[in-house]
Structure formats: C-alpha cells, structure tokens
C-alpha atoms as a PDB file:
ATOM      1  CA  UNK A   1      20.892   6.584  16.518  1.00  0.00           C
ATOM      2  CA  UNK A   2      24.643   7.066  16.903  1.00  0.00           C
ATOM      3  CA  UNK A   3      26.209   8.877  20.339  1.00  0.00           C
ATOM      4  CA  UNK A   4      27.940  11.584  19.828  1.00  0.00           C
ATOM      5  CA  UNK A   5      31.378  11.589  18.914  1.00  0.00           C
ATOM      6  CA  UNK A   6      33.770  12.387  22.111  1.00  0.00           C
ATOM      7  CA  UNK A   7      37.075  14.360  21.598  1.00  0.00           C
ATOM      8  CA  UNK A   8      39.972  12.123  21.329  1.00  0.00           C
ATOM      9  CA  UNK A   9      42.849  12.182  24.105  1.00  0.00           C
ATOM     10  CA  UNK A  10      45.210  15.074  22.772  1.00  0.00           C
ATOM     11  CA  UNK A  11      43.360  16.067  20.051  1.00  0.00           C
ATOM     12  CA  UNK A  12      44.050  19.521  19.433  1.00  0.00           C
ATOM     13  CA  UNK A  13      41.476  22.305  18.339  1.00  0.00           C
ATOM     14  CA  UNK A  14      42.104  23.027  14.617  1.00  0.00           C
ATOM     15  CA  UNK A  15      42.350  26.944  13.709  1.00  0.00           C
ATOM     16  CA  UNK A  16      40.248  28.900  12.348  1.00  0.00           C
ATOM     17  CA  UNK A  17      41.822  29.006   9.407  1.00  0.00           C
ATOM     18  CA  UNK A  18      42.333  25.485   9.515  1.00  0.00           C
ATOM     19  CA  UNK A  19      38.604  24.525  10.251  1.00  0.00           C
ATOM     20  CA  UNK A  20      37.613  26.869   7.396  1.00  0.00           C
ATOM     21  CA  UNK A  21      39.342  25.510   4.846  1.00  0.00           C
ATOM     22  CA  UNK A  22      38.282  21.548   6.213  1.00  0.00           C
ATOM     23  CA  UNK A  23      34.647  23.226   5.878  1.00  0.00           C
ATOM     24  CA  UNK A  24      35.233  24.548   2.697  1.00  0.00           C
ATOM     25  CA  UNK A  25      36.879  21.388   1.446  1.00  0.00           C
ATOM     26  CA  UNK A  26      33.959  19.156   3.073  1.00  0.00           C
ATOM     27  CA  UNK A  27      31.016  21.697   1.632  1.00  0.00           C
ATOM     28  CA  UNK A  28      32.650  21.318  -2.191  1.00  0.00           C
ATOM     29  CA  UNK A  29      33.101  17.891  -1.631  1.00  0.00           C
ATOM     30  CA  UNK A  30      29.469  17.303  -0.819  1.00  0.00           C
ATOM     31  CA  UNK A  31      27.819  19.488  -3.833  1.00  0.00           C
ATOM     32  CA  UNK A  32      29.102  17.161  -6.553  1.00  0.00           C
ATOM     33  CA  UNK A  33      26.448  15.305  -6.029  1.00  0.00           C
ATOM     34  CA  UNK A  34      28.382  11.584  -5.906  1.00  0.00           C
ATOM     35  CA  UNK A  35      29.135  10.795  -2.715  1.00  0.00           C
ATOM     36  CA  UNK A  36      26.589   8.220  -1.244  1.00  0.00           C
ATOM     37  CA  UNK A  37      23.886   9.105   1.160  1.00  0.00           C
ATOM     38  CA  UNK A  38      25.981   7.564   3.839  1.00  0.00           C
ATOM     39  CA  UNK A  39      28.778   9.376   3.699  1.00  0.00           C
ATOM     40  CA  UNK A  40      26.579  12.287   3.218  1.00  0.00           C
ATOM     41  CA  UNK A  41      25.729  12.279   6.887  1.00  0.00           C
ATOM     42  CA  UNK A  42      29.138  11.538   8.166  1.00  0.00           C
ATOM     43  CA  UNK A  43      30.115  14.735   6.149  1.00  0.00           C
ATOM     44  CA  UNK A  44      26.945  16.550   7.009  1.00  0.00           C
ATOM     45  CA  UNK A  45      27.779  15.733  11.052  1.00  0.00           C
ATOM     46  CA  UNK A  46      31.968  16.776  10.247  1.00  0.00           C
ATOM     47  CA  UNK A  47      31.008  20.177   8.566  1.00  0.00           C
ATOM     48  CA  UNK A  48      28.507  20.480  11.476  1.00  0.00           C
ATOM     49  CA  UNK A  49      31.700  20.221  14.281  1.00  0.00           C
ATOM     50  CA  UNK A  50      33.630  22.238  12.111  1.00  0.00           C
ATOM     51  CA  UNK A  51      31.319  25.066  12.390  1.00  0.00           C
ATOM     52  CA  UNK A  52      30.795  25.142  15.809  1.00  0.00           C
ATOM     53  CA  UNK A  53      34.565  25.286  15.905  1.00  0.00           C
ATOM     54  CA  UNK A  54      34.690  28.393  13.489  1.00  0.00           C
ATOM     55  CA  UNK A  55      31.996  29.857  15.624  1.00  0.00           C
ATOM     56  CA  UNK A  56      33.676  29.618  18.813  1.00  0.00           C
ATOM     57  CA  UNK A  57      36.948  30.963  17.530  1.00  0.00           C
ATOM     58  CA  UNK A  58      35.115  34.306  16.189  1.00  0.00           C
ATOM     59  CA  UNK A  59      33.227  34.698  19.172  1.00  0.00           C
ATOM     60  CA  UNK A  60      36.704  34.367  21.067  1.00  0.00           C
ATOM     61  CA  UNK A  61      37.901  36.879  18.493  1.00  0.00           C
ATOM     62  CA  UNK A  62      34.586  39.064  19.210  1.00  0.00           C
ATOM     63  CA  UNK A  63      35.002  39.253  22.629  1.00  0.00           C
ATOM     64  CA  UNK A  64      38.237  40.042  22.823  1.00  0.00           C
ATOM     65  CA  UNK A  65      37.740  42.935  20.332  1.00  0.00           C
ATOM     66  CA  UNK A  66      35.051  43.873  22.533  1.00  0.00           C
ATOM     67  CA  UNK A  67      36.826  44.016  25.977  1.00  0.00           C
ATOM     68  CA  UNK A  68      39.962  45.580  23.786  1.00  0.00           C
ATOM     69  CA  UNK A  69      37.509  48.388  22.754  1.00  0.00           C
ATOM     70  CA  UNK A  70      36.227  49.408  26.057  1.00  0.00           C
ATOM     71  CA  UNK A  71      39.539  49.683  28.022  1.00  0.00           C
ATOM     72  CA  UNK A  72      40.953  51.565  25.131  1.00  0.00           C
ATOM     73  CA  UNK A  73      39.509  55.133  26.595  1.00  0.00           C
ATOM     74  CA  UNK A  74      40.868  54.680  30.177  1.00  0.00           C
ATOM     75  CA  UNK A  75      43.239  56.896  30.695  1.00  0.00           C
ATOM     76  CA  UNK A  76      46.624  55.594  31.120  1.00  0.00           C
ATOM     77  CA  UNK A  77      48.000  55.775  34.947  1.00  0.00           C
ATOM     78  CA  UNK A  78      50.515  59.146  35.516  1.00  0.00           C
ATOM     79  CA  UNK A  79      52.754  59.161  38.015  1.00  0.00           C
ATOM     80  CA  UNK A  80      55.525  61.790  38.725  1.00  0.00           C
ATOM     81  CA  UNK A  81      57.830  59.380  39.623  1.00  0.00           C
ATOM     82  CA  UNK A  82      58.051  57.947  35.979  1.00  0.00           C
ATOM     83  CA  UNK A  83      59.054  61.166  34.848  1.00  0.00           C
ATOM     84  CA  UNK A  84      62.734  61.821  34.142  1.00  0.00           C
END
C-alpha cells in the first residue's frame, strides 16, 4: 500500500474555484472510460484531495456566514461623543 502523499514545501492551497474546476476536469476525464486502471486510482486518490479541499473552503465559507449572521443583530455601540 502506498503512504500518503505529504504537502510539498510551498505548495499553496488551490481555490475553490480552482479545485472545482481540477475536480471537474479529473471526474470528465475519468468517465470516458480509457484511461487504464492505474491511472484510475491515481485520479480516483487526486479527485479525492481535491474534495476535501472544496469541502474545507465551504465550511470556511459556512462558518463565516454563520458567525456573520449572529453578530448582525447586536446593536451597534452609541456614544454621545460621536455625535456632531
């Protein structure tokens, strides 16, 4: 069995637009039907990476929403010293 693949020195994070279209690209690749098993499975374990990337970004994305959400009913400070 192979180890798993560790992220290169200054490799960046793609996007998530970036790892979706990759995916995309990988996932039409794959469902012509000639690629050889082999590569199958290096494909198979790049679309999996991929995915967890496109997962982290939304939950990122999520999150943020979230916490955006919640502190959008707290009342802004007043102060009469602001006031002109």
């Amino acid at each position: 069995m192979s180890e798993p693949r560790k992220k290169m020195p200054g490799a960046t994070t793609p996007s998530f637009e970036e790892a979706l279209k990759a995916l995309e690209s990988l996932i039409t690749s794959m469902e012509k039907g000639d690629t050889p098993l082999a590569d199958l499975v290096t494909s198979y374990e790049k679309g999996s990476a991929l995915l967890k990337t496109c997962e982290k970004h939304l939950k990122t994305a999520e999150l943020k929403l979230l916490h955006l959400k919640e502190n959008a009913h707290e009342p802004e400070p007043f102060s009469l010293d602001s006031q002109a």
